[in-house]
C-alpha atoms as a PDB file:
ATOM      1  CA  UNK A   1     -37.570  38.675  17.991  1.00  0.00           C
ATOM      2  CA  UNK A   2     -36.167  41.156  15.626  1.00  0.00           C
ATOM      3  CA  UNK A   3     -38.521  41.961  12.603  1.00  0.00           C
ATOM      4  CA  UNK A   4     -37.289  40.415   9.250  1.00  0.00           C
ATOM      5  CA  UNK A   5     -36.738  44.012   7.754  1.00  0.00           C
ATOM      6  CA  UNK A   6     -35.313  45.725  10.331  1.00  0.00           C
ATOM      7  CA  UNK A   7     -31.325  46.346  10.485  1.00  0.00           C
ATOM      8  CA  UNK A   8     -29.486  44.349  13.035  1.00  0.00           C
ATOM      9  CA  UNK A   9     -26.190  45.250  14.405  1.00  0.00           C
ATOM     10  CA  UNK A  10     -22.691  43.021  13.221  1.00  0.00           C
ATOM     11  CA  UNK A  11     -19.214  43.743  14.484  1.00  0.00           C
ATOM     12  CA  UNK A  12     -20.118  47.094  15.974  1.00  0.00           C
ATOM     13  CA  UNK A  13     -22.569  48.550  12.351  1.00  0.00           C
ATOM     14  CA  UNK A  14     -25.604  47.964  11.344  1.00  0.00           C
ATOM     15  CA  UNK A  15     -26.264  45.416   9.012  1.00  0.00           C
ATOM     16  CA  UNK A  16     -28.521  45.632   5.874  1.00  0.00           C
ATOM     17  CA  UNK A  17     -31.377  43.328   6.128  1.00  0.00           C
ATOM     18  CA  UNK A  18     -31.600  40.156   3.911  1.00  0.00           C
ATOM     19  CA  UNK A  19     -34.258  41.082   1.889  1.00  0.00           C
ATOM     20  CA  UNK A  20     -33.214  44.722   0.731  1.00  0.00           C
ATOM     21  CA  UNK A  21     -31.115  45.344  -2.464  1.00  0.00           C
ATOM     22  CA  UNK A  22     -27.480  45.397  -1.622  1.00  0.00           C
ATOM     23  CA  UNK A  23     -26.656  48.818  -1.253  1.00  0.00           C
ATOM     24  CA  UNK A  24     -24.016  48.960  -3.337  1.00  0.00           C
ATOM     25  CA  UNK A  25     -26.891  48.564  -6.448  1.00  0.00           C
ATOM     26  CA  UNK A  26     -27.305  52.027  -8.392  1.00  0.00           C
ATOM     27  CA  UNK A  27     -28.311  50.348 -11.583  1.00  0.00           C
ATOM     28  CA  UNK A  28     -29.679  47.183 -13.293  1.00  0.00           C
ATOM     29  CA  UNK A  29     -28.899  46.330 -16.602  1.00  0.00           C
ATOM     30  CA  UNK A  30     -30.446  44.299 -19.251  1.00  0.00           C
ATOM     31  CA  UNK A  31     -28.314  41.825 -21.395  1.00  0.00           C
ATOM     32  CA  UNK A  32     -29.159  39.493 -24.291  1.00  0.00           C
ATOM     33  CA  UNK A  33     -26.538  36.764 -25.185  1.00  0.00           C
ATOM     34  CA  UNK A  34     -27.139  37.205 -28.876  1.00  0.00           C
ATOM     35  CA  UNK A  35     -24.999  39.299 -30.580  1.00  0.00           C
ATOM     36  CA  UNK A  36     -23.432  40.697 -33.858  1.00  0.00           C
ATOM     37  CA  UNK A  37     -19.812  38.341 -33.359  1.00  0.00           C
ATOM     38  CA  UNK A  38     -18.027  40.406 -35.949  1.00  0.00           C
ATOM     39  CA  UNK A  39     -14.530  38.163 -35.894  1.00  0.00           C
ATOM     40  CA  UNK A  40     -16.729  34.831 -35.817  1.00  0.00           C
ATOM     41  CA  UNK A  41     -20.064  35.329 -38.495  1.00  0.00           C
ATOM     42  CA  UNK A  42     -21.123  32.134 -37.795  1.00  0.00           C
ATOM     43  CA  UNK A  43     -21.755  32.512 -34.232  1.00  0.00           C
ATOM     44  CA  UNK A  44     -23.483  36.398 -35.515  1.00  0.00           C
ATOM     45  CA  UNK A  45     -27.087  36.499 -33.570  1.00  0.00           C
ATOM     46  CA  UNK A  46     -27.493  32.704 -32.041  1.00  0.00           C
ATOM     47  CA  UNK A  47     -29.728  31.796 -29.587  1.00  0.00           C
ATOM     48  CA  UNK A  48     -28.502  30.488 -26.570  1.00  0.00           C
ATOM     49  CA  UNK A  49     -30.183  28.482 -23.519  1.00  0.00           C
ATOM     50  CA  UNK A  50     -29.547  29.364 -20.484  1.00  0.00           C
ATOM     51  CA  UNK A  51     -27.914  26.128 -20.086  1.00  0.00           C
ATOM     52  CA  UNK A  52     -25.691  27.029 -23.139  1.00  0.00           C
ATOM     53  CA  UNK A  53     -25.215  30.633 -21.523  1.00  0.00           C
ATOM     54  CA  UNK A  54     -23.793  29.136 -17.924  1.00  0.00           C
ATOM     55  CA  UNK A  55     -21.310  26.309 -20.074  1.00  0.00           C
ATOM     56  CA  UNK A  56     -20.149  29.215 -22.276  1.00  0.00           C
ATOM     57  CA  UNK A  57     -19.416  32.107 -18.956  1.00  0.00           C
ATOM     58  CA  UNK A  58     -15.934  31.980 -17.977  1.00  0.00           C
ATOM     59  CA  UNK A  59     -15.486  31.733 -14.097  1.00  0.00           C
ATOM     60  CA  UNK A  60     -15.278  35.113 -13.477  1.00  0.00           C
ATOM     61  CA  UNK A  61     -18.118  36.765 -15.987  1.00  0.00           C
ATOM     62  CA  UNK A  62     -21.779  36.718 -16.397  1.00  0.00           C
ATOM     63  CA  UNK A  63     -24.879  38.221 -14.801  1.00  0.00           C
ATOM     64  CA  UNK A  64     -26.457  37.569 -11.951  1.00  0.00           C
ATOM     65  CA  UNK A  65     -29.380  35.950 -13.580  1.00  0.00           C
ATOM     66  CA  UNK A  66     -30.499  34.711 -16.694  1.00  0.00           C
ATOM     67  CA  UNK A  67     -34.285  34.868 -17.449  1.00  0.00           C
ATOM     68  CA  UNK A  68     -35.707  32.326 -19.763  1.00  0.00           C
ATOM     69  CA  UNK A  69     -38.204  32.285 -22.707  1.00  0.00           C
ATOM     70  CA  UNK A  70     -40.583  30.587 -20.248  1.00  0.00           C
ATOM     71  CA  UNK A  71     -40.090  33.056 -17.701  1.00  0.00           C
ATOM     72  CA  UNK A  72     -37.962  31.027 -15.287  1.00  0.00           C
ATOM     73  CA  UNK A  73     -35.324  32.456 -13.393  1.00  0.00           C
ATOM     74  CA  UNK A  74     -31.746  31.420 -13.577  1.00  0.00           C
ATOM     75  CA  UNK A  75     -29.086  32.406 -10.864  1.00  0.00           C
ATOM     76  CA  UNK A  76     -25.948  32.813 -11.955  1.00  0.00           C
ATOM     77  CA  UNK A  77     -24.990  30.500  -8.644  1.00  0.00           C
ATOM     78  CA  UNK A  78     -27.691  28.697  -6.981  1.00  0.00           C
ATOM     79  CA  UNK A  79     -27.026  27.296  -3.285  1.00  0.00           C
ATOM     80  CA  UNK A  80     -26.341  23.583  -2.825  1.00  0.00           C
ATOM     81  CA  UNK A  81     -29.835  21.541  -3.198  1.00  0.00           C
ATOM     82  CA  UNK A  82     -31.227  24.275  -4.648  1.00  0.00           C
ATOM     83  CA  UNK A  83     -32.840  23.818  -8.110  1.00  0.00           C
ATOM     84  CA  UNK A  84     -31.016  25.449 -11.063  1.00  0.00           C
ATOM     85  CA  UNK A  85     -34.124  27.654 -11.814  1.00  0.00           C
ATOM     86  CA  UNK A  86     -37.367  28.125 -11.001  1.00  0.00           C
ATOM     87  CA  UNK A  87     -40.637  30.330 -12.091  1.00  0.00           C
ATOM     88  CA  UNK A  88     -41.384  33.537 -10.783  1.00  0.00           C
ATOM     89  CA  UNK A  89     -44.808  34.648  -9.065  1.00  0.00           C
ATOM     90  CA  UNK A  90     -45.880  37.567 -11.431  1.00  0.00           C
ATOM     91  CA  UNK A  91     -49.168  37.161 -10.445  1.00  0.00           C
ATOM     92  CA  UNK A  92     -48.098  38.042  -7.014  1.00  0.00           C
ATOM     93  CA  UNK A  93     -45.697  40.655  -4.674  1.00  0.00           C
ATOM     94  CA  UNK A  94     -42.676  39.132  -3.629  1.00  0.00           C
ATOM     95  CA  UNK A  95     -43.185  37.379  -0.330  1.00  0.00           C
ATOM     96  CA  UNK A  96     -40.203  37.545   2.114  1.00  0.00           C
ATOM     97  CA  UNK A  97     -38.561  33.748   1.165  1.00  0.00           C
ATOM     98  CA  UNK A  98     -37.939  35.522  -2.275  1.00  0.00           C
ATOM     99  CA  UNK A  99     -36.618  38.797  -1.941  1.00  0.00           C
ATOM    100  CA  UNK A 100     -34.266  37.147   0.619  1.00  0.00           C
ATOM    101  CA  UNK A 101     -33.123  34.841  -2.322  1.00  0.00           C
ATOM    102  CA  UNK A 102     -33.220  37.786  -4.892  1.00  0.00           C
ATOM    103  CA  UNK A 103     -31.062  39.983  -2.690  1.00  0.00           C
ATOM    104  CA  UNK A 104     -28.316  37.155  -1.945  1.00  0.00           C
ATOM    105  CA  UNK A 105     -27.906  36.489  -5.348  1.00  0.00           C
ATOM    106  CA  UNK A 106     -27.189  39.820  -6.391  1.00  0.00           C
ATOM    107  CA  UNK A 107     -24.338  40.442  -3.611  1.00  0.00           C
ATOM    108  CA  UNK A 108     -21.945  39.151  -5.643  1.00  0.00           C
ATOM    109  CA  UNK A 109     -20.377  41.603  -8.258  1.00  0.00           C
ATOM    110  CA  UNK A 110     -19.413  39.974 -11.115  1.00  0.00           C
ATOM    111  CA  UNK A 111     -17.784  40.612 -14.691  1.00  0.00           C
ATOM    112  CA  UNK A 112     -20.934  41.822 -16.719  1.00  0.00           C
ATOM    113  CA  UNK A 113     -20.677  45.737 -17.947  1.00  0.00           C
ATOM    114  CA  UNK A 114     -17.289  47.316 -18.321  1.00  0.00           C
ATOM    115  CA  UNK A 115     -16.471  50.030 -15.735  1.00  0.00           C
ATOM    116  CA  UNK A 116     -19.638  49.926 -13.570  1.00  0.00           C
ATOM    117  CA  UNK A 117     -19.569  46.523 -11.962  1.00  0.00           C
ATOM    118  CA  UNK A 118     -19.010  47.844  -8.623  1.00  0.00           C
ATOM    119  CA  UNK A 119     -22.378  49.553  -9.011  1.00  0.00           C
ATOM    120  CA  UNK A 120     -24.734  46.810 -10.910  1.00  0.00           C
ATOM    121  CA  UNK A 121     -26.214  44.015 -11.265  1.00  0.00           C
ATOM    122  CA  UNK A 122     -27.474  42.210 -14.265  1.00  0.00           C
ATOM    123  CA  UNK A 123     -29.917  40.060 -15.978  1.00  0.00           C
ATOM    124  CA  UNK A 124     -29.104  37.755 -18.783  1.00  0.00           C
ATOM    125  CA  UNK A 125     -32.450  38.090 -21.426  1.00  0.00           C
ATOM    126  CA  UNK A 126     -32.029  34.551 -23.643  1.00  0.00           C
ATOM    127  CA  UNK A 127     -32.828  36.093 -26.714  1.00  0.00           C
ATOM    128  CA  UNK A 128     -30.656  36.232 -30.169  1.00  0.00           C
ATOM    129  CA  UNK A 129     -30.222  40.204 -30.307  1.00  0.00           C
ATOM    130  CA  UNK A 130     -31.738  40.606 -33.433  1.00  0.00           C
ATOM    131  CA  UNK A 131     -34.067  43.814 -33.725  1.00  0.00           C
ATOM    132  CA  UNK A 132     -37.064  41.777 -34.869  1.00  0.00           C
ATOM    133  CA  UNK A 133     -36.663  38.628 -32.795  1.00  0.00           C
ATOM    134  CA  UNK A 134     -39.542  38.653 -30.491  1.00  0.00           C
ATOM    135  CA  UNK A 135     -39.770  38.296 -26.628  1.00  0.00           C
ATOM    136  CA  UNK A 136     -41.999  35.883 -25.578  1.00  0.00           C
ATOM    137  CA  UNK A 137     -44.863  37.406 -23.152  1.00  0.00           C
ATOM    138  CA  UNK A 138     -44.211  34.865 -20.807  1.00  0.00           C
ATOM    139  CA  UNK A 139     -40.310  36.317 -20.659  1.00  0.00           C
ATOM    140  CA  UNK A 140     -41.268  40.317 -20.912  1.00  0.00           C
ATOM    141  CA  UNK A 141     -44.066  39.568 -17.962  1.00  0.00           C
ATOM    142  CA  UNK A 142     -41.233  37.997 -15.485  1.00  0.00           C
ATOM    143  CA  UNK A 143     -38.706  40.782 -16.305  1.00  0.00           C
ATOM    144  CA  UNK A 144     -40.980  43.571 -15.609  1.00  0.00           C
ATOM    145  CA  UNK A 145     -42.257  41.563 -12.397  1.00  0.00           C
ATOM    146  CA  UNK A 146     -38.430  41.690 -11.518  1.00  0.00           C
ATOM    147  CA  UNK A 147     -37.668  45.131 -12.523  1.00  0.00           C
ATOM    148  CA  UNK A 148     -40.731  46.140  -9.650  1.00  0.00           C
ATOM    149  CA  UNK A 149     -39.293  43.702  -7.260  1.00  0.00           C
ATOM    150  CA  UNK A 150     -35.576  44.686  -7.333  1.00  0.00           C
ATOM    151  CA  UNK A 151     -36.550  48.411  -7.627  1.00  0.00           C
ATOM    152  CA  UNK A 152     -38.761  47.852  -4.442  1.00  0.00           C
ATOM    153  CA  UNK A 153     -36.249  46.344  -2.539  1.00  0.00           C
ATOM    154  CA  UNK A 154     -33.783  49.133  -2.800  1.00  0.00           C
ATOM    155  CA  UNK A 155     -35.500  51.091  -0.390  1.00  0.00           C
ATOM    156  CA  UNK A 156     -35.940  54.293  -2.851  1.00  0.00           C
ATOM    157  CA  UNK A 157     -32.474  54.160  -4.674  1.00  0.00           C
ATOM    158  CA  UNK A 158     -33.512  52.356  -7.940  1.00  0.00           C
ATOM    159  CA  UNK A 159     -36.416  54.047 -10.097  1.00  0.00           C
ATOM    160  CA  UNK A 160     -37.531  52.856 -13.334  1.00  0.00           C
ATOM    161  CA  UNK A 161     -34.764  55.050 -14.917  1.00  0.00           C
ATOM    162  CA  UNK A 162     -32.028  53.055 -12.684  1.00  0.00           C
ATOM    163  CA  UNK A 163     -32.843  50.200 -15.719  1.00  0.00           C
ATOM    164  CA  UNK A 164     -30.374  50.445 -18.540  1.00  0.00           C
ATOM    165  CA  UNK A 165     -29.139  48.479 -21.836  1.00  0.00           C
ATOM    166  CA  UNK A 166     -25.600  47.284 -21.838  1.00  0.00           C
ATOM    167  CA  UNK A 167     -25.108  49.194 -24.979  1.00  0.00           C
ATOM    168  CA  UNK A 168     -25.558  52.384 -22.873  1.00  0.00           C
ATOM    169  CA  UNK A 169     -23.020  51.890 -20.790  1.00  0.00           C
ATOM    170  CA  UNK A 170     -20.412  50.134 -22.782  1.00  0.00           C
ATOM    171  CA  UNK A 171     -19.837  52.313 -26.019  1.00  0.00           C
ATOM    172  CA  UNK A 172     -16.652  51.118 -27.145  1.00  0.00           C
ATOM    173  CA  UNK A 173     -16.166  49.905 -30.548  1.00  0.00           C
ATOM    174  CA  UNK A 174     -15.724  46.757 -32.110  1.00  0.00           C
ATOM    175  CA  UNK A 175     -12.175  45.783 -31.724  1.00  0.00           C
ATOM    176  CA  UNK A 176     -10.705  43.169 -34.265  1.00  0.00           C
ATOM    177  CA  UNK A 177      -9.042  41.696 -31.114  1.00  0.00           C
ATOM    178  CA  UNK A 178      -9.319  40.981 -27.801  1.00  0.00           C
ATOM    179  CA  UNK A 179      -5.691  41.408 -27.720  1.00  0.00           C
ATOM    180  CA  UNK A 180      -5.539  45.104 -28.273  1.00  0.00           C
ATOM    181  CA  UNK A 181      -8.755  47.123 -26.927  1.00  0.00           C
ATOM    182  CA  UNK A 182      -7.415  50.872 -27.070  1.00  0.00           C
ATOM    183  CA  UNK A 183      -7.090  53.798 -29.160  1.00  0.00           C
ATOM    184  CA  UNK A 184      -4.743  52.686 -31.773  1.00  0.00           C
ATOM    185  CA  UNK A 185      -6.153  49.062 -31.871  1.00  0.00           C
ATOM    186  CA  UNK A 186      -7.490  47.603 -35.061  1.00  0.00           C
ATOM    187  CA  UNK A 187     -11.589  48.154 -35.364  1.00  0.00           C
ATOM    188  CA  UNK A 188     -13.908  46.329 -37.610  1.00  0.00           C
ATOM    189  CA  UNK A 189     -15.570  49.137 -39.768  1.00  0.00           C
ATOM    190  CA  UNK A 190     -18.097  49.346 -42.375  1.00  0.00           C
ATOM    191  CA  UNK A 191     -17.138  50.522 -45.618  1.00  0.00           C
ATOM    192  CA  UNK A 192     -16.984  54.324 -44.985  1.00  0.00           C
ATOM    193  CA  UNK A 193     -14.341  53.524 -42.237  1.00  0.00           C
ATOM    194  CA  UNK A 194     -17.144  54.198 -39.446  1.00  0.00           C
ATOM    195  CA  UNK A 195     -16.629  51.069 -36.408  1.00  0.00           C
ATOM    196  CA  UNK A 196     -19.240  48.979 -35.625  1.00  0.00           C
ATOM    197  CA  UNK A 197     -20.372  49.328 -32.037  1.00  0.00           C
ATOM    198  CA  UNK A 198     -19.300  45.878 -29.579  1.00  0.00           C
ATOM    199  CA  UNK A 199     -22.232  46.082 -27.493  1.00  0.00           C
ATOM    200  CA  UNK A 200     -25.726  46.731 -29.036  1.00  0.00           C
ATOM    201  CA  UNK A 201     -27.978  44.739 -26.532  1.00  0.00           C
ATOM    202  CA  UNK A 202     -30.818  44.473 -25.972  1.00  0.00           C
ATOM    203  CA  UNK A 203     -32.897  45.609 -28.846  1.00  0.00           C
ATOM    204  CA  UNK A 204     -34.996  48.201 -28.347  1.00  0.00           C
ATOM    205  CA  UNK A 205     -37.866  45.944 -28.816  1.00  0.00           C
ATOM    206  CA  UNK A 206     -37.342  44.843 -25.110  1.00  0.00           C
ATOM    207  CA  UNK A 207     -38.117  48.119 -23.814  1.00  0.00           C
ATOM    208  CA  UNK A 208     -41.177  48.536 -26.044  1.00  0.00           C
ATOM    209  CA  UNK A 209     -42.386  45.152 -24.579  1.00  0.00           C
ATOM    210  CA  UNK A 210     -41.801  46.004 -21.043  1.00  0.00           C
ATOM    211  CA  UNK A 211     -44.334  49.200 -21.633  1.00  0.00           C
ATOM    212  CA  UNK A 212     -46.905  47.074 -23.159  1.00  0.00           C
ATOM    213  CA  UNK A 213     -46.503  45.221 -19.403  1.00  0.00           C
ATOM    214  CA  UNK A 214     -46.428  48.459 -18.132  1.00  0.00           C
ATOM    215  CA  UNK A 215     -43.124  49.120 -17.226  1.00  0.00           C
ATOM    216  CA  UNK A 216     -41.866  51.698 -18.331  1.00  0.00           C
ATOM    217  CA  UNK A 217     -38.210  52.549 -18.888  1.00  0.00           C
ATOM    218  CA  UNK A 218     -37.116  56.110 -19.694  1.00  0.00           C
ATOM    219  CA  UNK A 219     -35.701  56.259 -23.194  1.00  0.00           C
ATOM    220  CA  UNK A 220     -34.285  58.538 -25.897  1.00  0.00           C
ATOM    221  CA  UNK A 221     -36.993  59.327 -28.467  1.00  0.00           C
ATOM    222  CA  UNK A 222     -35.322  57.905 -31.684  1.00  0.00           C
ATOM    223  CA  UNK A 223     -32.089  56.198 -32.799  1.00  0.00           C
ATOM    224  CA  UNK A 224     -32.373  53.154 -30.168  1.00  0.00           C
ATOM    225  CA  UNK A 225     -31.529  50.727 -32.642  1.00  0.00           C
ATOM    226  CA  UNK A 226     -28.959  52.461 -35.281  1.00  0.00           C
ATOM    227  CA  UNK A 227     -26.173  50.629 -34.706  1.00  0.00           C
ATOM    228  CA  UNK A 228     -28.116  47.352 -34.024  1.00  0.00           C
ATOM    229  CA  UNK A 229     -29.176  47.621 -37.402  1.00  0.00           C
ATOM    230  CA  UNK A 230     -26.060  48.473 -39.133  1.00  0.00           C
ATOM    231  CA  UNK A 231     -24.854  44.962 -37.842  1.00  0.00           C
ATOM    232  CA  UNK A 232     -27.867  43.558 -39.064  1.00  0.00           C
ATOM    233  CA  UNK A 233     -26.829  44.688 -42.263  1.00  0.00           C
ATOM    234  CA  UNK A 234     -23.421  42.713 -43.012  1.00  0.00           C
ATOM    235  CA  UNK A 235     -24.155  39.677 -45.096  1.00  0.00           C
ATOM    236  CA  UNK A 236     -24.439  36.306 -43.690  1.00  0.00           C
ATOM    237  CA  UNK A 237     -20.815  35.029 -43.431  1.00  0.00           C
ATOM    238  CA  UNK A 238     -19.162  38.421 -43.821  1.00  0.00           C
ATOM    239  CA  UNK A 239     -16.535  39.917 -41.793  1.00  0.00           C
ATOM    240  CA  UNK A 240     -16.099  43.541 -41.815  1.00  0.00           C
ATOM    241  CA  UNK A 241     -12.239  44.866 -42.671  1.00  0.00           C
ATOM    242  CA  UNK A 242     -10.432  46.147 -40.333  1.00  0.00           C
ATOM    243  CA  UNK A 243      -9.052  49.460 -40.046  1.00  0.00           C
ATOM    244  CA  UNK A 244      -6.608  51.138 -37.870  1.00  0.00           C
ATOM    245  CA  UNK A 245      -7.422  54.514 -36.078  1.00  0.00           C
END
């Protein structure tokens, strides 16, 4: 019998074994659902369930999990019979039955991070995206047991600094609709004219979390929540106007 981890050969190449990291995976990157919802205030910095996170995904977008307040895990498609979620063993290594699961589910690329789909996958953090919202322990002890699985199934490709924010990789502004997203489009701007950034998640308060679990995520020193907190800013029920650039 073939080991479990060993490559075995398909139509003439070898094939990657089921429990290592598609290799197609350069990053992982972090997502709350929460969010600043310029165009709709009262929708600015909900909470959503994961339940309310899957019914609210188009067909085509999401992550490839969603990770709980209580720690459970969420796939974004979970096989037939299997249960919608379930809780993960942080106080143990992943044993075989799970990394097989954990690399299935992340084959699939989906619709989460403009222009580096291809390369990703993501987890869904149910949280509201406000900067002083806190993560539960039970929630911040799962992800970092993740983080260490996924990054030790990649067979050296992923380090901690593999794990980014959606905000770093999707810098584009906050366009007034989704109608027109280019340079010329109308932006929603503060009152100096400057636009508001469209992704600011997660908080940096995630990151400091995942330290405290001792996971540590690489970092710039300062600013990690300027623009989060210029969002934070508008008054409840306030649109900003829109300008033209």
């Amino acid at each position: 019998m073939i080991p479990l981890l060993l490559a075995v050969w398909v139509h003439g190449r070898p094939a990657v074994a089921e429990t290592v990291l598609p290799p197609r995976i350069r990053r992982i990157v972090l997502h709350v659902p929460g969010g600043p919802s310029y165009a709709r205030p009262e929708q600015r910095w909900l909470f959503f369930k994961p339940e309310q996170t899957l019914a609210l995904w188009k067909p085509h977008f999401g992550t490839h999990w969603i990770l709980a307040t209580d720690g459970s895990l969420w796939p974004r498609h979970p096989r037939v019979g299997e249960p919608a979620s379930a809780p993960l063993p942080v106080t143990a290594s992943a044993d075989a039955e799970w990394r097989q699961k954990l690399a299935r589910e992340a084959e699939p690329v989906y619709s989460h991070v403009y222009g580096d789909n291809p390369h990703s996958c993501g987890i869904e953090i149910s949280h509201s995206g406000r900067s002083q919202d806190p993560f539960p322990p039970e929630q911040v002890r799962a992800l970092a047991w993740l983080l260490r699985t996924l990054i030790g199934m990649s067979e050296g490709r992923l380090t901690p600094a593999s794990v980014v924010g959606h905000k770093d990789l999707d810098r584009r502004p906050a366009y007034a609709s989704e109608d027109c997203e280019r340079s010329g489009c109308p932006l929603f701007a503060d009152a100096e004219g400057r636009p508001y950034r469209r992704r600011l998640d997660p908080p940096g308060s995630l990151f400091a979390a995942l330290v405290a679990e001792g996971f540590e995520v690489p970092r710039r020193p300062s600013g990690e929540d300027a623009e989060l907190l210029r969002a934070e800013a508008l008054p409840s029920g306030a649109r900003p106007r829109r300008v033209s650039r």
